[in-house]
PDB file of N, CA and C in Angstrom:
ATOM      1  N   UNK A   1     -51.637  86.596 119.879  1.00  0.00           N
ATOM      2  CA  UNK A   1     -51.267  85.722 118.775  1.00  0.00           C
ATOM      3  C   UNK A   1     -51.258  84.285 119.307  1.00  0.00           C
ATOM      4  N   UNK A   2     -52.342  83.478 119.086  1.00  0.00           N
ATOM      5  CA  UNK A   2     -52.220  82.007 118.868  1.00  0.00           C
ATOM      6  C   UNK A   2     -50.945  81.434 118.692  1.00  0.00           C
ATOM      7  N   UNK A   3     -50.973  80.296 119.023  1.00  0.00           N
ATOM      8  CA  UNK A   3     -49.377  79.414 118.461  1.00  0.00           C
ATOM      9  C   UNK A   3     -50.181  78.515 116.941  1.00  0.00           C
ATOM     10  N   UNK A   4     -51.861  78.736 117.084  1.00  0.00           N
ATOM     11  CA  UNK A   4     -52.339  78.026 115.187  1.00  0.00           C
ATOM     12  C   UNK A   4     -51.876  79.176 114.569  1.00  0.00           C
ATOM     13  N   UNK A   5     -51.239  80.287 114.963  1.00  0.00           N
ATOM     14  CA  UNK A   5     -51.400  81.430 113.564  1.00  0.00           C
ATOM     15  C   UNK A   5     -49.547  81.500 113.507  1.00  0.00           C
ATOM     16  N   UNK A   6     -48.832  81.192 114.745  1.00  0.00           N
ATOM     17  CA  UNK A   6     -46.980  80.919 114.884  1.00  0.00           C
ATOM     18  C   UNK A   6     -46.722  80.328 114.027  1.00  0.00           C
ATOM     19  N   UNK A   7     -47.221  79.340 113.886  1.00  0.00           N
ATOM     20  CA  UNK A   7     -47.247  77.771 113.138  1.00  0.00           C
ATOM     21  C   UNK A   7     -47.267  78.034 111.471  1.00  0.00           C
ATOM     22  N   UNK A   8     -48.935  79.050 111.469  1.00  0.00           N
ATOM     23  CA  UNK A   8     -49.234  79.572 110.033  1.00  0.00           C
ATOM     24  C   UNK A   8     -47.955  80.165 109.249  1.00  0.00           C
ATOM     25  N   UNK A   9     -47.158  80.568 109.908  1.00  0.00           N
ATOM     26  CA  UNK A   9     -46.253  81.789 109.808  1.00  0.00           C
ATOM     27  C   UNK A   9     -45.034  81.628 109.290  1.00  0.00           C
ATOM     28  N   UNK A  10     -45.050  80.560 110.176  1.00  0.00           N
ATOM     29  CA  UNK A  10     -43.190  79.579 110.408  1.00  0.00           C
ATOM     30  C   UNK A  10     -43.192  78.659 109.121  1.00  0.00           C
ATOM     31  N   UNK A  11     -44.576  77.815 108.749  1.00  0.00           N
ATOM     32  CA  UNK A  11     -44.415  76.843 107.960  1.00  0.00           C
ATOM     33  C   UNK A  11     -43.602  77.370 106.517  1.00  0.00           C
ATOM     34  N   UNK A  12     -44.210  78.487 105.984  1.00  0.00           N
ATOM     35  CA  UNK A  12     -43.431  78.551 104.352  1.00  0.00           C
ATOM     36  C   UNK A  12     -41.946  78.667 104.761  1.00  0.00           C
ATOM     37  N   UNK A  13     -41.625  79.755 105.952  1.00  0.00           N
ATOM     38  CA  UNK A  13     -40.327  79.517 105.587  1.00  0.00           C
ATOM     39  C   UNK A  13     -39.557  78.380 106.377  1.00  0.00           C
ATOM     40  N   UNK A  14     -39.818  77.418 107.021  1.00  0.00           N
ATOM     41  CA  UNK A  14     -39.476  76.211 107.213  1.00  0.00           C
ATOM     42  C   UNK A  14     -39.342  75.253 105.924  1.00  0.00           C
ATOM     43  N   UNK A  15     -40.815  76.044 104.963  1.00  0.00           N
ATOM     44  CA  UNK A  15     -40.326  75.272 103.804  1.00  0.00           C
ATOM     45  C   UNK A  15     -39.585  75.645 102.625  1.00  0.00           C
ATOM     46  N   UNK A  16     -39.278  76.853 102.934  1.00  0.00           N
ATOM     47  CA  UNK A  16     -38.397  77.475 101.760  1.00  0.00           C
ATOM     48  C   UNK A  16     -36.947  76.873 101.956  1.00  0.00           C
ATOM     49  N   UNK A  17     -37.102  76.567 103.528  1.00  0.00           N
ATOM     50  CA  UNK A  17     -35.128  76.477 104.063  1.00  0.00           C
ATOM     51  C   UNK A  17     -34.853  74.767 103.567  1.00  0.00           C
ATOM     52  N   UNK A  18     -35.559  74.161 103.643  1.00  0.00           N
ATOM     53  CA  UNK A  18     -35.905  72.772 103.730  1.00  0.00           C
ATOM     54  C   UNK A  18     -35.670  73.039 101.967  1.00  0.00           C
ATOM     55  N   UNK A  19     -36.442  73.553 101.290  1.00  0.00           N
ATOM     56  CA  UNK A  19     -36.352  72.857  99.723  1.00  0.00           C
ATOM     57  C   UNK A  19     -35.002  73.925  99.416  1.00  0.00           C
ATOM     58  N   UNK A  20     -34.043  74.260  99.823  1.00  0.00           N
ATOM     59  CA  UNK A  20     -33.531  75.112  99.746  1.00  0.00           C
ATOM     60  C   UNK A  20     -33.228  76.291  98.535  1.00  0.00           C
ATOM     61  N   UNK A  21     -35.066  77.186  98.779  1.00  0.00           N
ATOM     62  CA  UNK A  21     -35.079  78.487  98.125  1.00  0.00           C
ATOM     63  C   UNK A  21     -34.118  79.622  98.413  1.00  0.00           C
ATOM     64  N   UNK A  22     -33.403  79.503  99.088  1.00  0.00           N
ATOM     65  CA  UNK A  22     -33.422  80.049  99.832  1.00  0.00           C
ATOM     66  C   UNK A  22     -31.491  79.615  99.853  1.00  0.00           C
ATOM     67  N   UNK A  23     -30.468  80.111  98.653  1.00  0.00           N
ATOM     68  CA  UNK A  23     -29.528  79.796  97.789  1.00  0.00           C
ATOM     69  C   UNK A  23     -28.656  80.971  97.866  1.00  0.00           C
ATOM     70  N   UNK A  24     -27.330  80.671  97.898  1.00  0.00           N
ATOM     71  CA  UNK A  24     -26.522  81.973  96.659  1.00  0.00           C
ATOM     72  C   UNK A  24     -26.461  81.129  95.413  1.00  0.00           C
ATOM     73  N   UNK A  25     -26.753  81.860  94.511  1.00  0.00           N
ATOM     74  CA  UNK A  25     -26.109  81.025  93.147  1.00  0.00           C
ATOM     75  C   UNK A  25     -24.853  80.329  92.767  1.00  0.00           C
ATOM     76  N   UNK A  26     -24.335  79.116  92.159  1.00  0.00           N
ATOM     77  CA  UNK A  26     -22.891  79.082  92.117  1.00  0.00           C
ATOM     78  C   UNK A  26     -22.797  79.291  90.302  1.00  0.00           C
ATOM     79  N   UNK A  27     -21.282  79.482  90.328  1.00  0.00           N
ATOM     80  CA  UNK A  27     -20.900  79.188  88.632  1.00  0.00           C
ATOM     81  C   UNK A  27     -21.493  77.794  88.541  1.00  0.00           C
ATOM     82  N   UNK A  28     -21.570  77.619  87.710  1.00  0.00           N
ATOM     83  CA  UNK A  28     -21.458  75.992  86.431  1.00  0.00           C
ATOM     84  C   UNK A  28     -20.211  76.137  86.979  1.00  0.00           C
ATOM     85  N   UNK A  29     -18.879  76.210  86.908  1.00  0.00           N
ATOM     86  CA  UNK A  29     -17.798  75.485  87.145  1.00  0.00           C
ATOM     87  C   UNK A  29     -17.657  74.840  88.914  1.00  0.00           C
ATOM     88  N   UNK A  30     -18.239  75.107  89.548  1.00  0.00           N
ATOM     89  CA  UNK A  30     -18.147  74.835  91.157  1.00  0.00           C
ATOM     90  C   UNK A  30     -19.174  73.743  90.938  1.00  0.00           C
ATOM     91  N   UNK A  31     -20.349  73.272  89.743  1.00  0.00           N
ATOM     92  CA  UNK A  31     -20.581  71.956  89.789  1.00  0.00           C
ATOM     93  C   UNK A  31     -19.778  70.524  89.719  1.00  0.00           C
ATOM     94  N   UNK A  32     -19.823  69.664  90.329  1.00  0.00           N
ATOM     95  CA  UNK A  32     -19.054  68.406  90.188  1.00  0.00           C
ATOM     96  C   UNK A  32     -19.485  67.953  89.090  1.00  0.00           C
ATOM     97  N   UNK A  33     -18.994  67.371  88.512  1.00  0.00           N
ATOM     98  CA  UNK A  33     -18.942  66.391  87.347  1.00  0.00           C
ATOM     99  C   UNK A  33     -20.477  65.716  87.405  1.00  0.00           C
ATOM    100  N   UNK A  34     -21.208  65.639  86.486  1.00  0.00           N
ATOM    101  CA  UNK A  34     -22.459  64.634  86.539  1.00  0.00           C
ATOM    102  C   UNK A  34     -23.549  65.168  87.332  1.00  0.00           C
ATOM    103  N   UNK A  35     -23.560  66.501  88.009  1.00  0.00           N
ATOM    104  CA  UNK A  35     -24.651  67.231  88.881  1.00  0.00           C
ATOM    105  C   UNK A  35     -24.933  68.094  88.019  1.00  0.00           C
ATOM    106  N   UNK A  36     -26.365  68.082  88.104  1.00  0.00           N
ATOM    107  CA  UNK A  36     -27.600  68.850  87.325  1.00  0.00           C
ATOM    108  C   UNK A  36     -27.603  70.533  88.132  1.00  0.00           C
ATOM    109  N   UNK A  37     -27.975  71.399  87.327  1.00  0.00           N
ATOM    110  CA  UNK A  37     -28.483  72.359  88.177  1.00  0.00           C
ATOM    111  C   UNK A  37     -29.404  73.426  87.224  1.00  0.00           C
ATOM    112  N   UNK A  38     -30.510  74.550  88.027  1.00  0.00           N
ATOM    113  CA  UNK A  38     -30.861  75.158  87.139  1.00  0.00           C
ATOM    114  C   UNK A  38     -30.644  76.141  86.877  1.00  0.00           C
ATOM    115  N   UNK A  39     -30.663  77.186  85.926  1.00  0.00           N
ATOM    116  CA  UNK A  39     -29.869  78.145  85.632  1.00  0.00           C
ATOM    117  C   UNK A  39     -30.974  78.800  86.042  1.00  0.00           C
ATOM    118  N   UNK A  40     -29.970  80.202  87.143  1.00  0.00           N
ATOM    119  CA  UNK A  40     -30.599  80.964  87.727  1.00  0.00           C
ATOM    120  C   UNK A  40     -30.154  82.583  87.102  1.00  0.00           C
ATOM    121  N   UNK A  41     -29.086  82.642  86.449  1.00  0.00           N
ATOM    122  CA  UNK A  41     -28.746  84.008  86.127  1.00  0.00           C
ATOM    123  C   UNK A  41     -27.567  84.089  85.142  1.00  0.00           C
ATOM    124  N   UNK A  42     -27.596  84.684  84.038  1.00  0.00           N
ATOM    125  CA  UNK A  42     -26.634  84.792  83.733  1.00  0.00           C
ATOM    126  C   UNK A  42     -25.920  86.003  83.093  1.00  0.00           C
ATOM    127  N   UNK A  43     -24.804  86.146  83.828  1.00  0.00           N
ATOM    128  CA  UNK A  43     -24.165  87.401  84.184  1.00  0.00           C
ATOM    129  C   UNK A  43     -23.215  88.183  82.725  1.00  0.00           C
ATOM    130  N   UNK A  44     -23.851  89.069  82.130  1.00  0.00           N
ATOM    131  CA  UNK A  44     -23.024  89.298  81.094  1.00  0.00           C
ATOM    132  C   UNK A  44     -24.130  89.807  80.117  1.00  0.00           C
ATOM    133  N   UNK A  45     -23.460  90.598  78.751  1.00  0.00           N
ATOM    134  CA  UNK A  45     -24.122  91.173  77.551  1.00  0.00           C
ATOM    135  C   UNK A  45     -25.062  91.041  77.013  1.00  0.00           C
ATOM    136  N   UNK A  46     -26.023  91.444  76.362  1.00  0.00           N
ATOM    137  CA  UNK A  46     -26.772  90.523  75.371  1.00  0.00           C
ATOM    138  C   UNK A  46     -26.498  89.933  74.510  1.00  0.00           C
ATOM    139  N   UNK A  47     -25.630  90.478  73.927  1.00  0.00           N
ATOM    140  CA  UNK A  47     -24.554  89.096  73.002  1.00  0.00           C
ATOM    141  C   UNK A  47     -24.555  88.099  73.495  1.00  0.00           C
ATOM    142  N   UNK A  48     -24.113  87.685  74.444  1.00  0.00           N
ATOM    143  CA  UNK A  48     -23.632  85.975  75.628  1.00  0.00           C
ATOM    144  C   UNK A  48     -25.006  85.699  75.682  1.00  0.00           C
ATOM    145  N   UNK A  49     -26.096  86.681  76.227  1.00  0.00           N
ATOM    146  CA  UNK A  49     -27.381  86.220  77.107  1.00  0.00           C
ATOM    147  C   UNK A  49     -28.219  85.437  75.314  1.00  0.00           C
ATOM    148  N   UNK A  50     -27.956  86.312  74.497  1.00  0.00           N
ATOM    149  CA  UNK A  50     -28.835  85.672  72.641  1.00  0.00           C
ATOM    150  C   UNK A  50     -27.549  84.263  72.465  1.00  0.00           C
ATOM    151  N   UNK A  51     -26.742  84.222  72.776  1.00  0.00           N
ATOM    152  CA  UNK A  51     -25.691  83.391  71.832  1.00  0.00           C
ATOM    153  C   UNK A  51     -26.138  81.744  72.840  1.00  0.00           C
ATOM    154  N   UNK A  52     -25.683  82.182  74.217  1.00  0.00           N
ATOM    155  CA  UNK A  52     -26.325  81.098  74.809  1.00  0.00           C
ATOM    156  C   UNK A  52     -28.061  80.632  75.132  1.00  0.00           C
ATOM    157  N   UNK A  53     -28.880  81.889  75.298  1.00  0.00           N
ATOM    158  CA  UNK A  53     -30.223  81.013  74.719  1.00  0.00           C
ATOM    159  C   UNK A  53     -30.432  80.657  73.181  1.00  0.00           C
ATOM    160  N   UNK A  54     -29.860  80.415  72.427  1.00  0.00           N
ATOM    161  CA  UNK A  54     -29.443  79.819  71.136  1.00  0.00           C
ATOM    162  C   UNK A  54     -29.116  78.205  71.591  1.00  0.00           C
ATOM    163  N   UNK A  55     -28.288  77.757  72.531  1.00  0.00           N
ATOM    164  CA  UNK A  55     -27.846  77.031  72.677  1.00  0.00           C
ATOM    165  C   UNK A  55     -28.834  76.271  73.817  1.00  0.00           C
ATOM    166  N   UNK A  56     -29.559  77.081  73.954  1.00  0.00           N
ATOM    167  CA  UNK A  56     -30.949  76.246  75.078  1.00  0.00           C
ATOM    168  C   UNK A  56     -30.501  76.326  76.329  1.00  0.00           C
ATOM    169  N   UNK A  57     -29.630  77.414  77.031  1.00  0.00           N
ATOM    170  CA  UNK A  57     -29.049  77.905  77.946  1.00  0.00           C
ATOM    171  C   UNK A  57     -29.752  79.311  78.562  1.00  0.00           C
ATOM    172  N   UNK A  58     -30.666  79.097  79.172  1.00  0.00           N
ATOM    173  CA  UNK A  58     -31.317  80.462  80.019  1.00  0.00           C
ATOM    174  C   UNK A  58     -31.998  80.339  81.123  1.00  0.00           C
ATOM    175  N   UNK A  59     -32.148  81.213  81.982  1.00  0.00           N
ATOM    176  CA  UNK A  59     -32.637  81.023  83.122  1.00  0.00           C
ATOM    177  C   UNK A  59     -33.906  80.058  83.222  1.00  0.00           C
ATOM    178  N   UNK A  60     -33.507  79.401  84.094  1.00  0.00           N
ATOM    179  CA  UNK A  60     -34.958  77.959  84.030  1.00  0.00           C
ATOM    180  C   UNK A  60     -34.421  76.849  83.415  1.00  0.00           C
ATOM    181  N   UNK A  61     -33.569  76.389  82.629  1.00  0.00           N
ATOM    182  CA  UNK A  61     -33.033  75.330  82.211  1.00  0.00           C
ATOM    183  C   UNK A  61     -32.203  74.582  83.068  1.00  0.00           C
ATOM    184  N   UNK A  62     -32.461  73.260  82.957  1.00  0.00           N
ATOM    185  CA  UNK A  62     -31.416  72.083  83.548  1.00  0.00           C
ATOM    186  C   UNK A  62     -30.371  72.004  82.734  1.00  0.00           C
ATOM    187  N   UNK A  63     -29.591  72.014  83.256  1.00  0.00           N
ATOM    188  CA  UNK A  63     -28.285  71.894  82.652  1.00  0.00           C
ATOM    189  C   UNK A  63     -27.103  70.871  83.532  1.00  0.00           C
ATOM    190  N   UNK A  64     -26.652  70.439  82.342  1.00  0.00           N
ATOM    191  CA  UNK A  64     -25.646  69.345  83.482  1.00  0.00           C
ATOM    192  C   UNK A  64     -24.176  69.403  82.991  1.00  0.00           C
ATOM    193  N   UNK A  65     -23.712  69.312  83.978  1.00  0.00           N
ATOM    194  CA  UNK A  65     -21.855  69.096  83.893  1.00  0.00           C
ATOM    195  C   UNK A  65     -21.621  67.566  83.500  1.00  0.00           C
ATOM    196  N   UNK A  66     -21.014  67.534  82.479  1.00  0.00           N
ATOM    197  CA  UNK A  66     -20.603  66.143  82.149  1.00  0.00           C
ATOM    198  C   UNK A  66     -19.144  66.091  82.418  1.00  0.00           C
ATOM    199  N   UNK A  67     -18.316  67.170  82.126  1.00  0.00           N
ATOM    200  CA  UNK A  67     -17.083  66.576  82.463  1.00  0.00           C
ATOM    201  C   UNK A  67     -16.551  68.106  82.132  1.00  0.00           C
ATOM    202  N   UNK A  68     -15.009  68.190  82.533  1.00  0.00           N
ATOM    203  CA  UNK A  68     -14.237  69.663  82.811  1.00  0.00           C
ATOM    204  C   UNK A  68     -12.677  69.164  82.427  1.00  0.00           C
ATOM    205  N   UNK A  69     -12.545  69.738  81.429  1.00  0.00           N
ATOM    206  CA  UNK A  69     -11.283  69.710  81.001  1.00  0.00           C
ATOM    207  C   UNK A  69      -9.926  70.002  82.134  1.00  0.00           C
ATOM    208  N   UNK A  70      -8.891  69.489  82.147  1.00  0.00           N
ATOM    209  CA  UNK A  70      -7.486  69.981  83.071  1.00  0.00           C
ATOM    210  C   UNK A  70      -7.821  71.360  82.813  1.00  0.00           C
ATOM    211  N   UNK A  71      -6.992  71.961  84.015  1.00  0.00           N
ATOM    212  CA  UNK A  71      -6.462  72.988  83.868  1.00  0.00           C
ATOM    213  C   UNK A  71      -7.397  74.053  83.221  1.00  0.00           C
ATOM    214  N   UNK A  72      -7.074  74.658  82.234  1.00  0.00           N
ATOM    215  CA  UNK A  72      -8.239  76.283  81.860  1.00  0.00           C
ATOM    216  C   UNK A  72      -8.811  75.475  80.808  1.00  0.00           C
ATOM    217  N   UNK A  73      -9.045  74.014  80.563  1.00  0.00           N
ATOM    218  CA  UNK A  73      -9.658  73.904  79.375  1.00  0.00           C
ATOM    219  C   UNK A  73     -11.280  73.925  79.011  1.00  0.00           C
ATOM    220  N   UNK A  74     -12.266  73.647  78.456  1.00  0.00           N
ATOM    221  CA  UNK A  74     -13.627  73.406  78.193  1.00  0.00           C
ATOM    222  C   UNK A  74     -14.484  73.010  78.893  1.00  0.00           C
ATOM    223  N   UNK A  75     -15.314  73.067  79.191  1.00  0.00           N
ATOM    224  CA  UNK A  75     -16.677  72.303  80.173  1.00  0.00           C
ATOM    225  C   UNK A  75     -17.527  71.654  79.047  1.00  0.00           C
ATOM    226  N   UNK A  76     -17.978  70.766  79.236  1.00  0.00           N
ATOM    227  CA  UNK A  76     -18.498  69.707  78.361  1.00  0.00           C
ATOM    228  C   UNK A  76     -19.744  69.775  79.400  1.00  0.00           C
ATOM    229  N   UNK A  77     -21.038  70.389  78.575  1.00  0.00           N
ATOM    230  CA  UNK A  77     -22.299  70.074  79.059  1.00  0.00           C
ATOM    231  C   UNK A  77     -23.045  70.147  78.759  1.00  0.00           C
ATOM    232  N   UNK A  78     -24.526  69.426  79.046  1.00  0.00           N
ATOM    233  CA  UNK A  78     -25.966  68.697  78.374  1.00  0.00           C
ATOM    234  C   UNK A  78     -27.099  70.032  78.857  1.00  0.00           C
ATOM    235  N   UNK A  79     -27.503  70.548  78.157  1.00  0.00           N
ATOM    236  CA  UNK A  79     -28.739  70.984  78.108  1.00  0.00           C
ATOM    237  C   UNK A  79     -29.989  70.544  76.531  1.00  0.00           C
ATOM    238  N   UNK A  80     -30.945  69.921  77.488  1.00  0.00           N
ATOM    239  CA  UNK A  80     -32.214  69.723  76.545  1.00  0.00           C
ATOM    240  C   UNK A  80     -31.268  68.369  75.889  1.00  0.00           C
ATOM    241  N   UNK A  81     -30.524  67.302  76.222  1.00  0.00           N
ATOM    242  CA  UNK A  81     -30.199  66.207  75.683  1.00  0.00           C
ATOM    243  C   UNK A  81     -29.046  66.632  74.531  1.00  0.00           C
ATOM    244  N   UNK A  82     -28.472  67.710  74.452  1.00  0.00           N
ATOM    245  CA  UNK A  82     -27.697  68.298  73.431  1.00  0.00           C
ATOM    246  C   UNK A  82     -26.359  68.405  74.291  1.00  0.00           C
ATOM    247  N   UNK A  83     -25.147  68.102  74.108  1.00  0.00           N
ATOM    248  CA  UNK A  83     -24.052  68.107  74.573  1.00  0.00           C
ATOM    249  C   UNK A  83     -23.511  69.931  73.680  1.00  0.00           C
ATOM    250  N   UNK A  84     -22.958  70.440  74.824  1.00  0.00           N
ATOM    251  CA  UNK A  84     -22.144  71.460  74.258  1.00  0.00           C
ATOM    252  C   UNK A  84     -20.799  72.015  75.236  1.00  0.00           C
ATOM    253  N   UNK A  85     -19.713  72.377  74.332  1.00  0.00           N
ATOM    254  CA  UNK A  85     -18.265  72.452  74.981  1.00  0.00           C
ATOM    255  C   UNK A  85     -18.830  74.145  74.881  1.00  0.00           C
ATOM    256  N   UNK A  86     -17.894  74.196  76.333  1.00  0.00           N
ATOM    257  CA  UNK A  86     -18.199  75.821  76.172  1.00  0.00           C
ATOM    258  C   UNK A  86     -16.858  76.531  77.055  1.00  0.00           C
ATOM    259  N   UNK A  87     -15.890  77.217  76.803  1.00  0.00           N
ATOM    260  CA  UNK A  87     -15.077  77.983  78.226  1.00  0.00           C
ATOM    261  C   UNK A  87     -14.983  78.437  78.764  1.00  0.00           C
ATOM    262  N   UNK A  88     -14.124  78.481  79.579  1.00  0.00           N
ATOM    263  CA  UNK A  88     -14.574  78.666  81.495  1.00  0.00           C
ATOM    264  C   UNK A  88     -14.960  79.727  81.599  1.00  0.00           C
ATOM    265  N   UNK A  89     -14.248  80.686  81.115  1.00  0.00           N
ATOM    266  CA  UNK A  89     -14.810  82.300  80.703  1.00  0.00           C
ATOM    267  C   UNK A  89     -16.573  82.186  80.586  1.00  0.00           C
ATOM    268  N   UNK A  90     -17.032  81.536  79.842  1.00  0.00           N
ATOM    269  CA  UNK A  90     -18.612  81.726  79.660  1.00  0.00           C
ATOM    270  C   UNK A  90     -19.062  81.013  80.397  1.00  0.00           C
ATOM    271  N   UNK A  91     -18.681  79.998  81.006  1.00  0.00           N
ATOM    272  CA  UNK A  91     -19.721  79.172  81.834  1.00  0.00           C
ATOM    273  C   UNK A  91     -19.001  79.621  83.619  1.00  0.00           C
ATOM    274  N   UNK A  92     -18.242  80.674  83.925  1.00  0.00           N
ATOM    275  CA  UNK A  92     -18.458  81.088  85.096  1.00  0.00           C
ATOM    276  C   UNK A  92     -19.108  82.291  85.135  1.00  0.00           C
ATOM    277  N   UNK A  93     -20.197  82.611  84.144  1.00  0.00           N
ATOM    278  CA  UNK A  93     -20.981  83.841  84.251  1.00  0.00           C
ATOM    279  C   UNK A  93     -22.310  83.041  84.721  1.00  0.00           C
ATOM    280  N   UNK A  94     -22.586  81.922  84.306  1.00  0.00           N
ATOM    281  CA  UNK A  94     -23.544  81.077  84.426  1.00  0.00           C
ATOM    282  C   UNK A  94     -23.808  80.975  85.505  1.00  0.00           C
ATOM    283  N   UNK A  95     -24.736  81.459  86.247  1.00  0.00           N
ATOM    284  CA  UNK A  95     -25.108  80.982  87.323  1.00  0.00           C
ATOM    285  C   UNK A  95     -26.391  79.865  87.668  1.00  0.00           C
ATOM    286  N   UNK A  96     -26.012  79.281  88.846  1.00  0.00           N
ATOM    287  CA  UNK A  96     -26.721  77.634  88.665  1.00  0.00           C
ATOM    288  C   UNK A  96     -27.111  77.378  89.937  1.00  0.00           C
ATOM    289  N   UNK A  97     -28.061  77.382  90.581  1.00  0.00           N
ATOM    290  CA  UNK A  97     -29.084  76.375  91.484  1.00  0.00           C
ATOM    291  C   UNK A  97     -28.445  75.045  91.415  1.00  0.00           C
ATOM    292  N   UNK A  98     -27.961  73.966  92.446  1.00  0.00           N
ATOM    293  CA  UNK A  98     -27.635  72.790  92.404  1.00  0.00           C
ATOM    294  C   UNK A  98     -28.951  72.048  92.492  1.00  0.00           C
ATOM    295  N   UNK A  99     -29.311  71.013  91.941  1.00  0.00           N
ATOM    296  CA  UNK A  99     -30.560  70.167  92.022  1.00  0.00           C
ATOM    297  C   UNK A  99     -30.222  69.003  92.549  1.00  0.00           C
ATOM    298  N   UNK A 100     -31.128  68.286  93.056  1.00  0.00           N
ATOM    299  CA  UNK A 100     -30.999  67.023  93.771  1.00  0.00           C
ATOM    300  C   UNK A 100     -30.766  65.776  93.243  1.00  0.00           C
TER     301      UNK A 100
END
């Protein structure tokens, strides 16, 4: 084995670690305030999975945290330029890719 074919080998996942594919998912609530992320999974019924792609909420979407109520209250957040309040209950099923 060559070190041109080591090289061949090493590069994707040098670049998977680097763009970091290579993730656990977090809730939407472990986002900070004003950080984007994309929705990677979301955990729960088909009821939740139809009610929130209704709301332009499904795997592959940017979605952003605008702001988090005290205590157990609402998450206030933008998908597709649309603001929507949603609670903590539903948006810690959400799972989210952090984006840059």
């Amino acid at each position: 084995m060559g070190r041109g074919s080591l090289v061949r080998e090493a590069f994707p996942v040098i670049i998977r670690l680097i763009m970091n594919f290579d993730f656990e998912p977090l809730p939407l609530p472990s986002l900070p305030p004003g950080r984007t992320g994309q929705v990677v999974r979301i955990q729960g019924g088909r009821g939740l999975i139809l009610r929130l792609a209704r709301l332009g909420i499904r795997p592959g979407a940017r979605i952003r945290l605008i702001s988090a109520s005290p205590f157990s209250g609402p998450l206030l957040v933008e998908v597709d330029g649309v603001r929507v309040a949603l609670g903590r209950g539903v948006t810690r099923r959400i799972l989210v890719r952090p984006l840059p």
